[in-house]
Protein backbone atom coordinates (compact mmCIF):
# COMPACT_ATOMS: atom_id res chain seq x y z
CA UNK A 1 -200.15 -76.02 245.23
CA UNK A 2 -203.75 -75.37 244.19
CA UNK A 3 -205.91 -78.51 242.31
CA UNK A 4 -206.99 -77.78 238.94
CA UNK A 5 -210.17 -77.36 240.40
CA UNK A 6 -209.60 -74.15 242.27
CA UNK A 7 -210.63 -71.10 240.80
CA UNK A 8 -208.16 -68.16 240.70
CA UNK A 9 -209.39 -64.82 241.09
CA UNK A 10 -208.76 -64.59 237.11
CA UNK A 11 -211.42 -67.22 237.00
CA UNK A 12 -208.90 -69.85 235.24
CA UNK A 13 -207.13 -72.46 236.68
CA UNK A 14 -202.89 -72.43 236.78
CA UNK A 15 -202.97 -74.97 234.48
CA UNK A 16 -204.82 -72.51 231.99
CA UNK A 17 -203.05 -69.33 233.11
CA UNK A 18 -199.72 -71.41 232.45
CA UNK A 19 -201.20 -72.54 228.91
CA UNK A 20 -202.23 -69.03 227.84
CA UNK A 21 -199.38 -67.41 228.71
CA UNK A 22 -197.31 -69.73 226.41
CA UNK A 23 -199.22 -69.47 223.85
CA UNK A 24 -199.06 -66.02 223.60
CA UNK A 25 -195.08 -66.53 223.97
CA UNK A 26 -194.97 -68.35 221.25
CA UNK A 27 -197.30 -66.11 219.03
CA UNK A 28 -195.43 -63.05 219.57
CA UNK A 29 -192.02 -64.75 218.93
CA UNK A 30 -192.69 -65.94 215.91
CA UNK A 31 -192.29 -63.25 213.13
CA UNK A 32 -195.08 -62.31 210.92
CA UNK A 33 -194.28 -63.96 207.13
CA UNK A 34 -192.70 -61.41 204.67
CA UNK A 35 -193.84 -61.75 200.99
CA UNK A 36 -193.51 -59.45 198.22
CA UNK A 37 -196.98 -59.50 196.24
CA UNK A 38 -196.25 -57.73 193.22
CA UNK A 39 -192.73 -60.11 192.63
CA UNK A 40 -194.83 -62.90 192.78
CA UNK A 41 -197.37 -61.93 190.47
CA UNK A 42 -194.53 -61.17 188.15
CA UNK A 43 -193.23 -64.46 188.46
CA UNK A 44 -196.30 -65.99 187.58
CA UNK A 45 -196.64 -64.41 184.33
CA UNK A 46 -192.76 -65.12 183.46
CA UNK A 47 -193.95 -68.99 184.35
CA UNK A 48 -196.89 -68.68 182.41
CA UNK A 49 -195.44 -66.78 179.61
CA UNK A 50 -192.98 -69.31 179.03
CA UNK A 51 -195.33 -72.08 179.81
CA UNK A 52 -197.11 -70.76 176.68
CA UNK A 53 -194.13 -70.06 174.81
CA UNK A 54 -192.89 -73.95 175.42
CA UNK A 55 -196.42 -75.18 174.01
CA UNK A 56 -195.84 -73.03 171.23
CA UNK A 57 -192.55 -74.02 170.21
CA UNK A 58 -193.39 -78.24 170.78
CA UNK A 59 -196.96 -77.66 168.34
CA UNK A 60 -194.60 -75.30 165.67
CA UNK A 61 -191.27 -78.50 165.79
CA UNK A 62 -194.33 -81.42 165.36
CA UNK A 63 -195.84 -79.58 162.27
CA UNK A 64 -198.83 -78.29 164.47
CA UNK A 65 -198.09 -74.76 163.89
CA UNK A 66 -198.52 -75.34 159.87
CA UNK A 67 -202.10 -73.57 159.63
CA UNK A 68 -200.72 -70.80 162.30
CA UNK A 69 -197.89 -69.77 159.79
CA UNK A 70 -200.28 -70.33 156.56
CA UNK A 71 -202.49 -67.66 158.10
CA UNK A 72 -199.62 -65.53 158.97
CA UNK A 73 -197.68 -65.72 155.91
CA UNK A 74 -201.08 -65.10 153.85
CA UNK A 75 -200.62 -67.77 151.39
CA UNK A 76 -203.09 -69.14 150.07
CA UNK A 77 -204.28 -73.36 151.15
CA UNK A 78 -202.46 -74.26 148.00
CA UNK A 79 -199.16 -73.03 148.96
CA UNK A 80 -197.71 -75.31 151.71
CA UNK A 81 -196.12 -74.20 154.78
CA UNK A 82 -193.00 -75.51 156.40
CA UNK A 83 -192.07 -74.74 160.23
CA UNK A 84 -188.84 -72.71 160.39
CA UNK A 85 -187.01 -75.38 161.97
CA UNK A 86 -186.80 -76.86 158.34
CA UNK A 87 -185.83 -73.77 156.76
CA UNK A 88 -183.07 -73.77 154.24
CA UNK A 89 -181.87 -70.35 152.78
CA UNK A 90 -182.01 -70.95 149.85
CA UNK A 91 -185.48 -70.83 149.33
CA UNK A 92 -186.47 -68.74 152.06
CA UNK A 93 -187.47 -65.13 151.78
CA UNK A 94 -187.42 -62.25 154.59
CA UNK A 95 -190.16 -60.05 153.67
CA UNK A 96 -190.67 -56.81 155.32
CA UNK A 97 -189.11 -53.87 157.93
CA UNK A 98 -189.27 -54.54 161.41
CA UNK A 99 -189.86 -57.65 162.31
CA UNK A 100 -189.27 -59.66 159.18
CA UNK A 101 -191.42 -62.40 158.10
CA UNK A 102 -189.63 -65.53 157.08
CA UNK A 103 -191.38 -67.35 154.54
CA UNK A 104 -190.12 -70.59 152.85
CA UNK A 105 -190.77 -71.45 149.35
CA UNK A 106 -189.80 -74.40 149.63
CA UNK A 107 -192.22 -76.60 147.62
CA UNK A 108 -194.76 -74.20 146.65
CA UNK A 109 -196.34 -74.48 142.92
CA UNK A 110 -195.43 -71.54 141.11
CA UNK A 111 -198.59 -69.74 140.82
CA UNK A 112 -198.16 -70.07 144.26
CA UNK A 113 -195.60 -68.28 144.67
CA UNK A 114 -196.73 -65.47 142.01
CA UNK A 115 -199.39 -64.90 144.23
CA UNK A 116 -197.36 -63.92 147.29
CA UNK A 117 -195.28 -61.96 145.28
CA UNK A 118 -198.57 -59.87 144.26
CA UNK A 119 -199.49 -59.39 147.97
CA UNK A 120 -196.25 -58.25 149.30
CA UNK A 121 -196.20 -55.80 146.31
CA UNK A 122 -192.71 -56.65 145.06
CA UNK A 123 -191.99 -57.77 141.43
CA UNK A 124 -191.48 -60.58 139.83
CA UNK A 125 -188.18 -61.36 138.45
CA UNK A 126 -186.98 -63.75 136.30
CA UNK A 127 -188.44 -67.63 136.32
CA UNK A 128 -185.18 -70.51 135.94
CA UNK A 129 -186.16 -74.02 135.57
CA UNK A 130 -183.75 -76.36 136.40
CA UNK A 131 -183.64 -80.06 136.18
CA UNK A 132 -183.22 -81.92 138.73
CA UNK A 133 -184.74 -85.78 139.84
CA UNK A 134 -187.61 -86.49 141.73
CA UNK A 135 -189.20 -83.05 142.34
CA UNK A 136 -192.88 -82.13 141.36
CA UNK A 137 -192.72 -79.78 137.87
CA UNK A 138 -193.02 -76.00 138.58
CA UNK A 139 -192.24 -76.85 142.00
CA UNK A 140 -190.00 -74.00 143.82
CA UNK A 141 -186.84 -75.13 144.19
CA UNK A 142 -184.98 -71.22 144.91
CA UNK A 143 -185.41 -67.55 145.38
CA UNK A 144 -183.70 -64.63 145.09
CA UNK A 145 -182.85 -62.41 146.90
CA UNK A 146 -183.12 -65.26 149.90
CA UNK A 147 -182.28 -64.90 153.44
CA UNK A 148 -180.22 -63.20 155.18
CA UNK A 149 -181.27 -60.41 152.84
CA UNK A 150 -184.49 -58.66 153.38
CA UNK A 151 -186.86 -57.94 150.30
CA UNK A 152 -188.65 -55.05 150.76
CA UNK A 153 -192.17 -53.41 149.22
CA UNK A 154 -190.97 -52.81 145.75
CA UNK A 155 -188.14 -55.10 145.16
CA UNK A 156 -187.89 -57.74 142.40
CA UNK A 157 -187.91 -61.38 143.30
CA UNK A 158 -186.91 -64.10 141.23
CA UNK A 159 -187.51 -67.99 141.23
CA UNK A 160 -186.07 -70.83 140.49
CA UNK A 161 -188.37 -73.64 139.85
CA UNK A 162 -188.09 -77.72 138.84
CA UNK A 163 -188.36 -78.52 134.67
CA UNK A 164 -189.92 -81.93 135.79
């Protein structure tokens, strides 16, 4: 057996001839990684989209969605918004073809709801006032036709709204 010292006529030692040669053992054994780019970009967005769709949903359920729906309802600041988790039917309207928009009346002054009914460009029906304790006068309190049916351009709409 040589000493480490000698010189081989490779110019390494056995010790590095022996080292080399299992590295490269071990390099060409192992396999090369297989990934799929384009699947994981697509994941990415699906984890982002929903990401963004979670966010969404939590600021809409704590009320932080109100000016987001104001703007896309197109009522005016004096016509409150309510987040469609509180929705009751009663006094909500689908408005349009597809996709419908979903407003609640809920609470809105009359005038605010006049208003609306001018920008969707259906008519006003008939105005019911109906008695009933601890609501604000002129206050909406119904509509009609109200959800599930959809009002379209044209249609008449009616209200019912609180005496005082």
């Amino acid at each position: 057996m040589t000493s480490y010292g000698d010189a081989r006529p490779s110019g390494r030692t056995l010790f590095e001839e022996e080292l080399m040669n299992a590295m490269n053992q071990y390099a060409n054994s192992a396999e090369a990684p297989d990934f799929d780019a384009p699947r994981i970009e697509r994941r990415t967005r699906r984890r982002r989209t929903a990401g963004i769709a979670a966010v969404a949903a939590a600021l809409i359920a704590v009320g932080g969605g109100t000016a987001l729906a104001t703007s896309v309802a197109g009522s005016s600041s004096s016509t409150p918004a309510t987040s469609t988790a509180d929705k009751s039917d009663a006094t909500t309207m689908l408005y349009g073809e597809n996709p419908t928009i979903p407003i609640d009346f809920a609470g809105w002054s009359l005038d605010g709801a006049k208003n609306y009914v001018e920008k969707t460009q259906t008519k006003l029906g008939t105005v019911t006032k109906k008695a009933v304790k601890g609501c604000k006068p002129n206050s909406v309190l119904g509509v009609s036709p109200h959800a599930p049916a959809i009002v379209h351009n044209g249609d008449t709409v009616s209200f019912t709204v609180c005496a005082g």
